[in-house]
N, C-alpha and C. Protein backbone atom coordinates (compact mmCIF):
# COMPACT_ATOMS: atom_id res chain seq x y z
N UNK A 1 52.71 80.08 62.26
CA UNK A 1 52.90 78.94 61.39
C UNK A 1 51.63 78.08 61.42
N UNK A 2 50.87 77.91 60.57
CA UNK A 2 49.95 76.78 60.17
C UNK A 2 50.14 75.26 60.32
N UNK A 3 49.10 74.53 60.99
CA UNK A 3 49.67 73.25 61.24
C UNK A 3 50.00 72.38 59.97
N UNK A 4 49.20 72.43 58.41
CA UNK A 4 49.43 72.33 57.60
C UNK A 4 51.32 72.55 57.19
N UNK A 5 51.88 73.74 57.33
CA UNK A 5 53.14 74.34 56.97
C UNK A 5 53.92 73.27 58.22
N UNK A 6 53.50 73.02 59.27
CA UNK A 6 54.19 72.42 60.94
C UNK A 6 54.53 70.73 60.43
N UNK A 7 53.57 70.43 59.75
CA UNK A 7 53.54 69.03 59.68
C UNK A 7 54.39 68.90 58.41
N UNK A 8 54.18 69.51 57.69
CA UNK A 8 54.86 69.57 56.06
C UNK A 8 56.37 69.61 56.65
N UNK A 9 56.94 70.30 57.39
CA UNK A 9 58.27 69.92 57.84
C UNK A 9 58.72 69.40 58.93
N UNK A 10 57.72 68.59 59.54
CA UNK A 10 58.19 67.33 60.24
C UNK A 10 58.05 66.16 59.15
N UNK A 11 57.24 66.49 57.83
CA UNK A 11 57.84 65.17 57.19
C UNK A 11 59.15 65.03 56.47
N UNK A 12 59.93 66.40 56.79
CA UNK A 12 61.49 65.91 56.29
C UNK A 12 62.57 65.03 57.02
N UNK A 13 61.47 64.38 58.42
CA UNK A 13 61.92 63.36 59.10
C UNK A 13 62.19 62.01 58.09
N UNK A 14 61.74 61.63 57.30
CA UNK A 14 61.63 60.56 56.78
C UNK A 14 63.27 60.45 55.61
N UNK A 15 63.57 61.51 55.78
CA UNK A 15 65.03 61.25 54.67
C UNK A 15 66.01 60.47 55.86
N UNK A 16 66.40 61.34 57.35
CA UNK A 16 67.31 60.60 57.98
C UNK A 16 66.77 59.04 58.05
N UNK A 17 65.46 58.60 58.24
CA UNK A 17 64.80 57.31 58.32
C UNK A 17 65.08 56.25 57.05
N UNK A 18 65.21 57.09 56.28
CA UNK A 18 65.56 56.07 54.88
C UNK A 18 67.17 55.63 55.04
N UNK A 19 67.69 56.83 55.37
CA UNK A 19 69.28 56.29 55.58
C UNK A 19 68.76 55.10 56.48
N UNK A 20 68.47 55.48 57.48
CA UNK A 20 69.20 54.47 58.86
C UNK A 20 68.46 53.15 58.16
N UNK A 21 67.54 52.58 57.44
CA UNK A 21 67.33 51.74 56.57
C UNK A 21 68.16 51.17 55.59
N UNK A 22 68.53 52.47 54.76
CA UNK A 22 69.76 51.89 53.57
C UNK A 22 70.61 51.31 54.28
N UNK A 23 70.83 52.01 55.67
CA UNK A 23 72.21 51.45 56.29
C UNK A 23 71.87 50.01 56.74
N UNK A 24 70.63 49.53 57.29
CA UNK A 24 70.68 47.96 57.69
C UNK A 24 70.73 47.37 56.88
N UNK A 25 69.96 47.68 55.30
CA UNK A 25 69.92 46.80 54.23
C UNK A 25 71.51 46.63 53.63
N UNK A 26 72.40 47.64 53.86
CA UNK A 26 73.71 47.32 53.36
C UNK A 26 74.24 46.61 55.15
N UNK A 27 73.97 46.40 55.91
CA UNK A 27 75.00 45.95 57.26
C UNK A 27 75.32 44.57 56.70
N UNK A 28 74.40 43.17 56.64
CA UNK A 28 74.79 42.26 56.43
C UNK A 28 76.05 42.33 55.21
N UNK A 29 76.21 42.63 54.26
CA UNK A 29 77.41 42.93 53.28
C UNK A 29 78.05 43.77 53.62
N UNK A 30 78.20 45.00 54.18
CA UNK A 30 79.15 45.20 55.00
C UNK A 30 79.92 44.71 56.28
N UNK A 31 79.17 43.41 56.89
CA UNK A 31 79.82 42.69 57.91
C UNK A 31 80.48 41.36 57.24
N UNK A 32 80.15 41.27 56.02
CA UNK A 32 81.02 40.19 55.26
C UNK A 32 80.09 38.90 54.68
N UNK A 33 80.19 38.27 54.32
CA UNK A 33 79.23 37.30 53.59
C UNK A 33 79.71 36.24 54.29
N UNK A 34 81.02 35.87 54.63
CA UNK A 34 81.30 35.39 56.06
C UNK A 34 80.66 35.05 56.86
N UNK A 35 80.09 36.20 57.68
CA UNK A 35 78.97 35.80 58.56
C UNK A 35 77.72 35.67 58.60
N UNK A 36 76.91 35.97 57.47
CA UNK A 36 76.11 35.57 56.62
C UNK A 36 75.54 34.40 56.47
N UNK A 37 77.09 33.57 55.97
CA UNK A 37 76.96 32.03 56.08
C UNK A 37 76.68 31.52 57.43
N UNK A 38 77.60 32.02 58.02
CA UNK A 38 77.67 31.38 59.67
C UNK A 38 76.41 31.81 60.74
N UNK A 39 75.47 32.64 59.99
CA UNK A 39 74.37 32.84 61.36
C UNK A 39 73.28 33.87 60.20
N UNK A 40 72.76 32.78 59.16
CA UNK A 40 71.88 33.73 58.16
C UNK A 40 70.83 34.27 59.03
N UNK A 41 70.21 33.86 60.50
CA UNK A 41 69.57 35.27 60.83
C UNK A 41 70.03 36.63 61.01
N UNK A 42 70.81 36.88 60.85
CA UNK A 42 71.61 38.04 60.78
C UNK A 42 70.85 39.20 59.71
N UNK A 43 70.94 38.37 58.64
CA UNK A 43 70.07 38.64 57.38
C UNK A 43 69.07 39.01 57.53
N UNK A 44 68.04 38.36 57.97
CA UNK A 44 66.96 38.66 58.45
C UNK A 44 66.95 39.09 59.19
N UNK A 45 67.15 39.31 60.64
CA UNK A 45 66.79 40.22 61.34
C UNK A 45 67.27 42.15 60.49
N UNK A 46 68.33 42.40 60.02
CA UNK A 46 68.72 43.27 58.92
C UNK A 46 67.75 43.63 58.09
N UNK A 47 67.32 42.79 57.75
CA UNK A 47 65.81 42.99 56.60
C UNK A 47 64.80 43.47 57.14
N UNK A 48 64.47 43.24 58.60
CA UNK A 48 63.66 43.73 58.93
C UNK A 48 63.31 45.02 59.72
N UNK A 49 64.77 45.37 60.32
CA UNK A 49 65.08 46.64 60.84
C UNK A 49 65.12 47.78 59.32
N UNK A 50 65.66 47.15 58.30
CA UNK A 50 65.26 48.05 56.86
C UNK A 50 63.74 48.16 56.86
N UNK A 51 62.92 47.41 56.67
CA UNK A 51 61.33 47.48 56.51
C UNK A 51 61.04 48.31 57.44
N UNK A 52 61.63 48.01 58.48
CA UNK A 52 60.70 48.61 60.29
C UNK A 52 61.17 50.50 59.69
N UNK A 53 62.34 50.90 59.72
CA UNK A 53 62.62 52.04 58.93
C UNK A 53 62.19 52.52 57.76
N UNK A 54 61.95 52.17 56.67
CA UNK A 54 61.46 52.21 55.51
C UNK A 54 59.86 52.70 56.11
N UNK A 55 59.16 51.79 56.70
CA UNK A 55 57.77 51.76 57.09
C UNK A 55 57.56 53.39 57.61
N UNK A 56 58.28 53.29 58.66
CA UNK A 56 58.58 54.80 59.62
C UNK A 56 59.18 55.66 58.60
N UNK A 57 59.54 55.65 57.80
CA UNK A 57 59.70 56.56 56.46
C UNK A 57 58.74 57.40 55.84
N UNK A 58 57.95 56.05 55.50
CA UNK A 58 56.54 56.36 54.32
C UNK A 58 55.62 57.05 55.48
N UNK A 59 55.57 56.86 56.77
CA UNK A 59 54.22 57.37 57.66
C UNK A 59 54.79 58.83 57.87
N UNK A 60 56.20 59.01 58.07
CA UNK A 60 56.60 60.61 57.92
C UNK A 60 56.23 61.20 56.77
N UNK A 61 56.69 60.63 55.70
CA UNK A 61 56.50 61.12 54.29
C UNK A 61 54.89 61.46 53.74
N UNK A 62 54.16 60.77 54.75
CA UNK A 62 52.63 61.04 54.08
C UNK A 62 51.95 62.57 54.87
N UNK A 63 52.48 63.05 55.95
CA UNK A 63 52.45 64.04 56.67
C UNK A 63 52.78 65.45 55.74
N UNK A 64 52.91 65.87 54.46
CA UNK A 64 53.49 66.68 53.46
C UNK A 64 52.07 66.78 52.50
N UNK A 65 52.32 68.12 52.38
CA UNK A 65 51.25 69.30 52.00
C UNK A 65 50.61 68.36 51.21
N UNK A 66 49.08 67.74 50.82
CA UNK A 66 49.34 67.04 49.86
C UNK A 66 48.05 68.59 48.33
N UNK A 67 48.03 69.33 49.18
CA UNK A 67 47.70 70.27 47.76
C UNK A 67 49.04 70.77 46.83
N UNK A 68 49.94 70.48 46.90
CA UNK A 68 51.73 70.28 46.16
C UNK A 68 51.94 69.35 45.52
N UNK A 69 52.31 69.51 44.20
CA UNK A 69 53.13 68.00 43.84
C UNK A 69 54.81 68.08 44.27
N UNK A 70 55.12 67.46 44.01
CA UNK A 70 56.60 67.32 44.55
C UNK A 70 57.80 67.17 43.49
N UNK A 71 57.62 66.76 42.67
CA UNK A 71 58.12 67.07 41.08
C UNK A 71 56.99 66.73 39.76
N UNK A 72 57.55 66.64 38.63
CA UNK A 72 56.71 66.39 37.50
C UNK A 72 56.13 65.30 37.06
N UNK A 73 56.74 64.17 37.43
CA UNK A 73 56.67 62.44 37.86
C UNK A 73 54.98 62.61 38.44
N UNK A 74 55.08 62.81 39.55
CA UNK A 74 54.10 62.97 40.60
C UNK A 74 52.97 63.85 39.54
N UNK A 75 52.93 64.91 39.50
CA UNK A 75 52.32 65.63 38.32
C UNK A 75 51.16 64.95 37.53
N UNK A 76 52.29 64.19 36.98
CA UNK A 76 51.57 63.58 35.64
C UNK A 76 50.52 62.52 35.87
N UNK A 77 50.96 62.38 37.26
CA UNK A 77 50.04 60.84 37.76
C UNK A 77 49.19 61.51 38.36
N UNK A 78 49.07 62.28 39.53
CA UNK A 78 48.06 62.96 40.02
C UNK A 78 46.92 63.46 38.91
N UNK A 79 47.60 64.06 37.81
CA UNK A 79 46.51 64.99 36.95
C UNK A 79 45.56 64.29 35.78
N UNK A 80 45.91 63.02 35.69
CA UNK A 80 46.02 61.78 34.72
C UNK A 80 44.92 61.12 35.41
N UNK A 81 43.51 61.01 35.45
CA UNK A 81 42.16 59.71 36.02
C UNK A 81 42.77 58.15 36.05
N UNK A 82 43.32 58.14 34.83
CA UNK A 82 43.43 56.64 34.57
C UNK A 82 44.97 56.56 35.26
N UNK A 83 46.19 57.09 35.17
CA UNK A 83 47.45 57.00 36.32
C UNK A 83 47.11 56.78 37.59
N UNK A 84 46.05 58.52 37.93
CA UNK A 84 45.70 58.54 39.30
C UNK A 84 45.10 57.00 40.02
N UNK A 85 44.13 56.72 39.66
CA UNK A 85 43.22 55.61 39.77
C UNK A 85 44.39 54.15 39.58
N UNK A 86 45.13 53.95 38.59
CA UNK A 86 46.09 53.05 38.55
C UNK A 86 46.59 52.87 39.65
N UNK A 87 47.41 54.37 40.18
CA UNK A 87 48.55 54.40 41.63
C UNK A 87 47.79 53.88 42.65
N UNK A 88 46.70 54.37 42.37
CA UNK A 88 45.50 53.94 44.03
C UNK A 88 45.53 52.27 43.72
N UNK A 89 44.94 51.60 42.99
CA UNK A 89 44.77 50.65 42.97
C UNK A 89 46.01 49.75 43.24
N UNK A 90 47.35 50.13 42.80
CA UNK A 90 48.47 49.30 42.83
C UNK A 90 48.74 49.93 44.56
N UNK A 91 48.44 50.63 44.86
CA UNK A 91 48.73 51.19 46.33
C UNK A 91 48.28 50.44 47.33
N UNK A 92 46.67 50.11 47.09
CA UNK A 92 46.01 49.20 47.56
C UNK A 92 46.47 47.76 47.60
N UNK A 93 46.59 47.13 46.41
CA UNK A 93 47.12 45.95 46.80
C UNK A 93 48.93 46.07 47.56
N UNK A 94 49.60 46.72 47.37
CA UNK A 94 50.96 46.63 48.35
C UNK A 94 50.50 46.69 49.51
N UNK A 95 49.00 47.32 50.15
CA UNK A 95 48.66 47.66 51.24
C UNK A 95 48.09 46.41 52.20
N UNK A 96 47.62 45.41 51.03
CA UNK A 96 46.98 43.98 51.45
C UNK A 96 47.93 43.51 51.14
N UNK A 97 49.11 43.39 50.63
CA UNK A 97 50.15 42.44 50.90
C UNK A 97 50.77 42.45 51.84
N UNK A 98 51.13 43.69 52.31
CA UNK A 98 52.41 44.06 53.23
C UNK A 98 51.91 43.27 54.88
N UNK A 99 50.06 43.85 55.02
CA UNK A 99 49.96 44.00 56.02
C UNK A 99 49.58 42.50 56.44
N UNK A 100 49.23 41.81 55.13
CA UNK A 100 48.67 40.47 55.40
C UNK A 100 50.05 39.63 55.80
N UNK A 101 50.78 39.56 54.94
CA UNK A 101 51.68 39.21 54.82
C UNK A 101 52.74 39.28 56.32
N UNK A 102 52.68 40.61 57.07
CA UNK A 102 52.90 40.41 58.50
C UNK A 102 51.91 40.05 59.42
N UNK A 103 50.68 39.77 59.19
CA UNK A 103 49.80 39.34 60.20
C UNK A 103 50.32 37.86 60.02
N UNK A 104 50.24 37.07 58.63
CA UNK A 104 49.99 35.88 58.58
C UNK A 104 51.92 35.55 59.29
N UNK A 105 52.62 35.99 59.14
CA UNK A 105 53.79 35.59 59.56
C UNK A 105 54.39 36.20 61.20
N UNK A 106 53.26 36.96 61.82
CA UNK A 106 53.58 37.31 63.10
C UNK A 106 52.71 35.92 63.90
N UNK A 107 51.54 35.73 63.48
CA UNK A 107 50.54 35.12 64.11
C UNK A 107 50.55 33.83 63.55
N UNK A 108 50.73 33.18 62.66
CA UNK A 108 50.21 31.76 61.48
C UNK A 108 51.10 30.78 61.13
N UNK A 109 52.32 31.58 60.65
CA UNK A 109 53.76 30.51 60.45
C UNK A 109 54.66 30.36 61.37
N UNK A 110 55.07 29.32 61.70
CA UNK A 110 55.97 28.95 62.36
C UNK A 110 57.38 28.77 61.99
N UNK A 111 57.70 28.87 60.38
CA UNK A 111 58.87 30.03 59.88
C UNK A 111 59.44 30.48 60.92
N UNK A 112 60.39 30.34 61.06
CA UNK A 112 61.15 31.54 61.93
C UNK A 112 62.08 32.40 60.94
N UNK A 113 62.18 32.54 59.85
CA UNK A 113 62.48 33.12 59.05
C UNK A 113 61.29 34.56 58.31
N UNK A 114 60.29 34.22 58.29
CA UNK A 114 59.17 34.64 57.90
C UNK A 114 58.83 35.35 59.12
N UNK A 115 58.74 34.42 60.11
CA UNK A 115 58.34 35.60 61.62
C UNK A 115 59.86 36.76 61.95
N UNK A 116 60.45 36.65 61.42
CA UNK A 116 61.71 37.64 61.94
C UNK A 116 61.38 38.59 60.90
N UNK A 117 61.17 38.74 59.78
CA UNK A 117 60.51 39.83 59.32
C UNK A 117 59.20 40.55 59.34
N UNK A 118 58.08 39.85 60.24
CA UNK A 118 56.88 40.16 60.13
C UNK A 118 56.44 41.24 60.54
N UNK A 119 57.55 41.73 61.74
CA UNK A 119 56.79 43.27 62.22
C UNK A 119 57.43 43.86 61.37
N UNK A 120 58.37 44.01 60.89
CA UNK A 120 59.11 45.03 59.76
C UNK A 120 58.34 45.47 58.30
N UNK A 121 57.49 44.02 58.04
CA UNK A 121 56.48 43.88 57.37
C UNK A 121 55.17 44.95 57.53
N UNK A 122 54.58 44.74 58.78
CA UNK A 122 53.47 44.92 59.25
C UNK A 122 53.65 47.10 59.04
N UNK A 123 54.62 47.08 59.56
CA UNK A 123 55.09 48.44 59.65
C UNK A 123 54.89 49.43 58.72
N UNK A 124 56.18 48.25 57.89
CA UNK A 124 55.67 49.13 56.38
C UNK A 124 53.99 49.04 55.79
N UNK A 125 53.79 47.98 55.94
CA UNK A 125 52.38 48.28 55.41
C UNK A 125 51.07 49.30 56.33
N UNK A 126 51.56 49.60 57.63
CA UNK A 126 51.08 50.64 57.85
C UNK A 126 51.14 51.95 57.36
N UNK A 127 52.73 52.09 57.45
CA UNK A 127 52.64 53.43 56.44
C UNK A 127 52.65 53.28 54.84
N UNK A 128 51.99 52.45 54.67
CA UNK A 128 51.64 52.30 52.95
C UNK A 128 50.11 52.50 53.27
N UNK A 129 49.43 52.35 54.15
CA UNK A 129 48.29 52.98 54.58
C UNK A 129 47.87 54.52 54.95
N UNK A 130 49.12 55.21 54.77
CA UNK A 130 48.97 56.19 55.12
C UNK A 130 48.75 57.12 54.04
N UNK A 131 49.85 56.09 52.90
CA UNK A 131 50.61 57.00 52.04
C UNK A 131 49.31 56.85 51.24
N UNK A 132 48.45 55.62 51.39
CA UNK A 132 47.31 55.39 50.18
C UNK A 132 46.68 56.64 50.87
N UNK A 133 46.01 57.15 51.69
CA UNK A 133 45.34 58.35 52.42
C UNK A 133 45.99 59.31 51.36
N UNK A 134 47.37 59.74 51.75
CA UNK A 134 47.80 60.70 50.91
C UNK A 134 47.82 60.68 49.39
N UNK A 135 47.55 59.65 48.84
CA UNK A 135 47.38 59.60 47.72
C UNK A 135 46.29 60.09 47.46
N UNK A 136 44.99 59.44 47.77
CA UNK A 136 43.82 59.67 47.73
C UNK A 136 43.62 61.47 47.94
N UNK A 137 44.05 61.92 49.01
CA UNK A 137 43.73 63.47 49.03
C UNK A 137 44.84 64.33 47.42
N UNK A 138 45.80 63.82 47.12
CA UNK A 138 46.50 64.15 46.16
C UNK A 138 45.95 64.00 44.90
N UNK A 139 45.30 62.83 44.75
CA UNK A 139 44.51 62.75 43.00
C UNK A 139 43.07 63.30 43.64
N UNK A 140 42.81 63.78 44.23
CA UNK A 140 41.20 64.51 44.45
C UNK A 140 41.70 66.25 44.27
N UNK A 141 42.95 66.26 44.91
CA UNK A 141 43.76 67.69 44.52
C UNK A 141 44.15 68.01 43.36
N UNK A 142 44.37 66.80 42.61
CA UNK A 142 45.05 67.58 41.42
C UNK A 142 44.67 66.93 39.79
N UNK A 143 43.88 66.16 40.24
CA UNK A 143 42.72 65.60 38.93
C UNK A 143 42.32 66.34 38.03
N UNK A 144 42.89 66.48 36.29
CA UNK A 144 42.71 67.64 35.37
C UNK A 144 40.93 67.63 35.27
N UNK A 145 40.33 66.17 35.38
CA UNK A 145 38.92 66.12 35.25
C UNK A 145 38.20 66.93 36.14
N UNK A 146 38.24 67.04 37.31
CA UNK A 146 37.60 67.52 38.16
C UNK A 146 38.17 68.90 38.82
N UNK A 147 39.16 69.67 38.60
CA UNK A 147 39.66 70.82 38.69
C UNK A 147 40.39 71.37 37.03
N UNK A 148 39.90 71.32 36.27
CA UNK A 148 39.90 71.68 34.88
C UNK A 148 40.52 73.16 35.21
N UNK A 149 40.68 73.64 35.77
CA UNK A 149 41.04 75.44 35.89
C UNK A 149 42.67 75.64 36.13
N UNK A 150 42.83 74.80 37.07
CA UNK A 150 43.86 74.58 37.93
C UNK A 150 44.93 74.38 37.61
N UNK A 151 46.31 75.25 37.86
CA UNK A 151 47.44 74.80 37.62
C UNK A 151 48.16 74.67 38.94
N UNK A 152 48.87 72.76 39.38
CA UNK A 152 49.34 72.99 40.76
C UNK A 152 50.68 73.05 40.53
């Protein structure tokens, strides 16, 4: 087995990771709105165990073949200069939001609302760093301009 083929299916880690996410982002409404009222960090801390998962999602998910597209969606953007180049750029800024956005609220605000999400923050925007990597090797893979021959 090729480490390429090894890693490509350790990133089917990232589906159980999205559950255990969906599942915090639904806990607060599944524990009632009830308590919600009565102790809204609840909420937040919830929000941020979703991000902290979500994050650990996207860093599994970027570990996958990236000479493959994954459906036709993906396709069209990879093979497309001006999509490709779009996704990067909008990739990039989620990448300076996420991560700023938990620096400035781990380290800067005194929020305690804002700091209860900040590593959940920080997280995800790591693996939105990853995923920009994988992007980047994906529109260099599958760019109609620059592999004109190629059908992936």
């Amino acid at each position: 087995m090729s480490f390429t083929r090894f890693f490509h299916l350790i990133s089917y880690i990232q589906y159980p990771l999205v559950m255990v996410g969906v599942y915090f982002a639904f806990t607060p409404y599944i524990e009632g709105i009830e308590n919600m009222a009565k102790n809204p960090d609840l909420f937040f801390a919830s929000i941020n165990k979703t991000l902290l998962f979500f994050g650990l999602a996207i860093s599994f998910s970027t570990l996958q073949d990236t000479t493959k597209t994954q459906n036709k969606l993906a396709k069209k953007v990879w093979e497309s200069p001006q999509k490709g180049k779009a996704f990067i750029i909008m990739l990039c800024l989620m990448v300076f939001f996420f991560v700023s956005f938990g620096i400035y609220g781990y380290f800067i605000t005194t929020n305690t609302k804002i700091k209860e999400i900040s590593l959940g923050t920080s997280v995800l925007g790591i693996g939105m760093i990853g995923m920009l990597k994988a992007g980047v090797e994906m529109f260099e893979n599958h760019r109609k301009d620059k592999n004109p021959g190629e059908d992936a």
